[in-house]
C-alpha atoms as a PDB file:
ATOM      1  CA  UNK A   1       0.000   0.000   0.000  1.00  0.00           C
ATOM      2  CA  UNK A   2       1.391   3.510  -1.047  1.00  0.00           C
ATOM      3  CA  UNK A   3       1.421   5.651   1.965  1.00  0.00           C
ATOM      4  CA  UNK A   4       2.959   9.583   2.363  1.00  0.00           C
ATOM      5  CA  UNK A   5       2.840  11.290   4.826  1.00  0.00           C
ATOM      6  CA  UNK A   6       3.779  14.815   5.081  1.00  0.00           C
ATOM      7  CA  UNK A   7       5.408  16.995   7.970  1.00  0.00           C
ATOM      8  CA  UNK A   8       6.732  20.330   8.889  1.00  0.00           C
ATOM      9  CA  UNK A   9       4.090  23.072   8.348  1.00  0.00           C
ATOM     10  CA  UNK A  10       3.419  25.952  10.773  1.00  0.00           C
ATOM     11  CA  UNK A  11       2.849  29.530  10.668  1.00  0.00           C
ATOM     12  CA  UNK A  12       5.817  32.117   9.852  1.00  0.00           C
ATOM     13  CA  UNK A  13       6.435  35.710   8.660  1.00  0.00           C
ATOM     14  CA  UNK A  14       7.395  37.217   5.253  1.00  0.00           C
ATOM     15  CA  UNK A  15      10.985  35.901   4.559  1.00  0.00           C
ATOM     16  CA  UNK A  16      11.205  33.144   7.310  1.00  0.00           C
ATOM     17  CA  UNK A  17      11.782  29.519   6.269  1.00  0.00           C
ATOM     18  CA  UNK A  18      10.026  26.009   6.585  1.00  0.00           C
ATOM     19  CA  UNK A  19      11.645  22.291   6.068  1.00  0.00           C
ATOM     20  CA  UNK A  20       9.130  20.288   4.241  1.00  0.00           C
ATOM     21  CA  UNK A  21       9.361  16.471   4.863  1.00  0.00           C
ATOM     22  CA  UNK A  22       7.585  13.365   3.260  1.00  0.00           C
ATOM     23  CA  UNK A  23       8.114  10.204   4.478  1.00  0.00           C
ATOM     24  CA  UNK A  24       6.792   6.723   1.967  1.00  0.00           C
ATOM     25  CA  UNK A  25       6.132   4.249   1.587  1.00  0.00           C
ATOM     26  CA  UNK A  26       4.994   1.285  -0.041  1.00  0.00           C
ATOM     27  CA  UNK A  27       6.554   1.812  -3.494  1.00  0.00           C
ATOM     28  CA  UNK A  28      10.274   1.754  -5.588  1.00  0.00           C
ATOM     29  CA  UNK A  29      11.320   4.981  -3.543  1.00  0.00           C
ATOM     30  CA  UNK A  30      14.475   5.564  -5.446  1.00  0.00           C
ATOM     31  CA  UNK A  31      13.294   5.175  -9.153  1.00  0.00           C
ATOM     32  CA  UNK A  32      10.075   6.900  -8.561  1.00  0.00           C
ATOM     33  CA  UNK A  33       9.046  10.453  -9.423  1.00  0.00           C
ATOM     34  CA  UNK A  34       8.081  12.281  -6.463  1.00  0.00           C
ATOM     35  CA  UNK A  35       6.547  15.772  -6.174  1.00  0.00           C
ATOM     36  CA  UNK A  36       5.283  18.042  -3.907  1.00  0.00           C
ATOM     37  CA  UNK A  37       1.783  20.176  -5.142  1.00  0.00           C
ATOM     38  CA  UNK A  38       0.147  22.608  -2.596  1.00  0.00           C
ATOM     39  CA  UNK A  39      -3.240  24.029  -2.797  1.00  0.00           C
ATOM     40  CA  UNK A  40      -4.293  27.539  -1.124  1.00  0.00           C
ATOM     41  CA  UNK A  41      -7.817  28.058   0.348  1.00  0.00           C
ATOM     42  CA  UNK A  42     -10.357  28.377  -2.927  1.00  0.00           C
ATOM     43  CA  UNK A  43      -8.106  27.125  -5.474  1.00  0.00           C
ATOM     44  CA  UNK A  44      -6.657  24.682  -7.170  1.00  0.00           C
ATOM     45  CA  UNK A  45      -4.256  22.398  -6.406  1.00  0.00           C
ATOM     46  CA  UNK A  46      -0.597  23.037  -8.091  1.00  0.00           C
ATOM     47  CA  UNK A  47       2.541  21.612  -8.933  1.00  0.00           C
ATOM     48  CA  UNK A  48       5.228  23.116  -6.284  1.00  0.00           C
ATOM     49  CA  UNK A  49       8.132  20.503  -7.271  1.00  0.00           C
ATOM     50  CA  UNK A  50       9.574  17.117  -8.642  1.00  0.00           C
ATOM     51  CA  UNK A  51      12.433  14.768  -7.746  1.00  0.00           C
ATOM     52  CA  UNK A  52      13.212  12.313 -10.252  1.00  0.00           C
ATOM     53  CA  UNK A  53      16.551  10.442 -11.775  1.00  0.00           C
ATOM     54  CA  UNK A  54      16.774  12.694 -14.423  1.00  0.00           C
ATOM     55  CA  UNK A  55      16.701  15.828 -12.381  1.00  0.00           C
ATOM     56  CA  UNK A  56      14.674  18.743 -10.570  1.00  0.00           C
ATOM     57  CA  UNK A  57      11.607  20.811 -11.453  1.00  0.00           C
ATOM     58  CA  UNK A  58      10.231  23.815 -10.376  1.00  0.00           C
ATOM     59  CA  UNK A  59       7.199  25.815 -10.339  1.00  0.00           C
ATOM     60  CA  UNK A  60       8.547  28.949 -11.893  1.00  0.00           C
ATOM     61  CA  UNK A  61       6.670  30.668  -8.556  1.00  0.00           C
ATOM     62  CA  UNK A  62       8.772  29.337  -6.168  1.00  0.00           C
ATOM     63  CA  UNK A  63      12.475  28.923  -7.994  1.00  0.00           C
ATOM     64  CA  UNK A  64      15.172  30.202  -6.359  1.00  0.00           C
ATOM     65  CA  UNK A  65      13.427  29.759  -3.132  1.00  0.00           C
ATOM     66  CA  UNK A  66      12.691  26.471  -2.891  1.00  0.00           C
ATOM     67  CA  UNK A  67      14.831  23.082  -2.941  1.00  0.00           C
ATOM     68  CA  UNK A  68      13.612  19.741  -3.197  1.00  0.00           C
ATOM     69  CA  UNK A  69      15.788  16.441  -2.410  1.00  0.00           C
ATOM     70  CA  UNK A  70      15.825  13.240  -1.600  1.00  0.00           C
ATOM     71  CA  UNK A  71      16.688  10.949   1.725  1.00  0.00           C
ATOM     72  CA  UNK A  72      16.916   7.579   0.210  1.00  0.00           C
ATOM     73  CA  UNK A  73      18.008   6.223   3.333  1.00  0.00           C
ATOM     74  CA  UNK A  74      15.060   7.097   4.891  1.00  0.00           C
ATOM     75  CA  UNK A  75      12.998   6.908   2.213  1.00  0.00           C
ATOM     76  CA  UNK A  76      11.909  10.496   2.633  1.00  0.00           C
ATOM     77  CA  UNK A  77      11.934  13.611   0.181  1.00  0.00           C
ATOM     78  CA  UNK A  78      12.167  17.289   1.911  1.00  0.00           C
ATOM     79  CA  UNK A  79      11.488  20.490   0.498  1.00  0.00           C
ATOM     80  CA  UNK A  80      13.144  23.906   2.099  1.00  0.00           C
ATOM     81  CA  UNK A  81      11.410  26.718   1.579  1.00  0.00           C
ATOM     82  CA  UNK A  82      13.375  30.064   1.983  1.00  0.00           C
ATOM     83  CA  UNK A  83      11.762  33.771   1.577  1.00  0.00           C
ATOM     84  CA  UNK A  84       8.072  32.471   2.246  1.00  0.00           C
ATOM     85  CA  UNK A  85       6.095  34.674   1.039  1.00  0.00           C
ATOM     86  CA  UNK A  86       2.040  34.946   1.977  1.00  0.00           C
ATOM     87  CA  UNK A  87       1.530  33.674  -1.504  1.00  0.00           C
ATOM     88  CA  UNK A  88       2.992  30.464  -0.442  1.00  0.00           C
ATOM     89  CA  UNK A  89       0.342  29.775   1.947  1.00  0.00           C
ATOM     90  CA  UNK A  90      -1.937  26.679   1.792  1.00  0.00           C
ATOM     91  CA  UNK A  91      -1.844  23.239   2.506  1.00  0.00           C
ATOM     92  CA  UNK A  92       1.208  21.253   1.062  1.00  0.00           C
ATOM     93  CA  UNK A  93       0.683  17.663  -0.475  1.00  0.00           C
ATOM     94  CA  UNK A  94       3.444  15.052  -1.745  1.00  0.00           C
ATOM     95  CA  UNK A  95       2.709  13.007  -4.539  1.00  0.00           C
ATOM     96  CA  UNK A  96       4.235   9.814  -6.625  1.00  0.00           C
ATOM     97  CA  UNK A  97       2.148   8.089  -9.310  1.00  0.00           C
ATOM     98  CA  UNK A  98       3.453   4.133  -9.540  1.00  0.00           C
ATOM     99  CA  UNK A  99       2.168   2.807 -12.045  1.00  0.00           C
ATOM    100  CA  UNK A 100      -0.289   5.464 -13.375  1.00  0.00           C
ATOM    101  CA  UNK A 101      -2.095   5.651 -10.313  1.00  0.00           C
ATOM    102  CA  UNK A 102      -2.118   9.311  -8.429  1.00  0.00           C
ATOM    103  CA  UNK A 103      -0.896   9.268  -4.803  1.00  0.00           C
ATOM    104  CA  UNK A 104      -1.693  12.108  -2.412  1.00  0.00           C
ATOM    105  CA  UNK A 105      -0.099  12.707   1.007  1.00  0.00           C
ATOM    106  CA  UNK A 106      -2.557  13.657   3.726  1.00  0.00           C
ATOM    107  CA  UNK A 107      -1.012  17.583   3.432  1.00  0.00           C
ATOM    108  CA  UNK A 108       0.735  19.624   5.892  1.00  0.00           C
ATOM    109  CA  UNK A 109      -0.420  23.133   6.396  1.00  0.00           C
ATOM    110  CA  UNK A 110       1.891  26.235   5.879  1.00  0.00           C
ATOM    111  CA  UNK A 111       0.924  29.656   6.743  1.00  0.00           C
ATOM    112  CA  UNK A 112       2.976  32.461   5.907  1.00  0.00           C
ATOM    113  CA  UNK A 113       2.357  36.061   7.487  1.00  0.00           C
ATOM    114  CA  UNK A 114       2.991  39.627   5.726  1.00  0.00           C
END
């Protein structure tokens, strides 16, 4: 059974900084695709970020600001978010799709302050 579960949300200011972490399970962690969307109150859900074996992706909103890697050892994938900005403020899913099925995390909730 594919299982993520996200951590590390709370509540900052303008310019502060959040560590992001998904731990999972369930699946070929190190030769799967895994992403992070987020999804702010009364819109949709977006892509934030992606982690795969071919390289890095970014949401052209939060480049420069935001880093995504991977903890194969502990089978998690974090992403650090720098220079929050109340923009950045919703609730923060991980994703993988193994074998063409979507996965969702249960979300972790970041609120960011001006």
């Amino acid at each position: 059974e594919v299982q993520l579960q996200a951590s590390g949300g709370g509540m900052v200011q303008a310019g502060g900084s959040l560590r992001l972490s998904c731990a999972a399970s369930g699946f070929d962690f190190a030769d799967s695709a895994i992403a992070w969307f987020r999804q702010a109150p009364g819109k949709q859900r977006e892509f934030v970020a992606r982690i795969r074996r071919g390289g890095l992706t970014y949401a052209d909103s939060v480049k420069g600001r935001f880093t995504i890697s991977r903890d194969t050892a502990n089978r998690s994938v974090n992403l650090q978010m720098n220079n929050l900005k109340p923009e950045d403020t919703g609730v923060y899913y991980c994703h993988v799709n193994p074998s063409g099925t979507d996965y969702f995390g249960q979300g972790t909730q970041v609120t960011v302050s001006s």
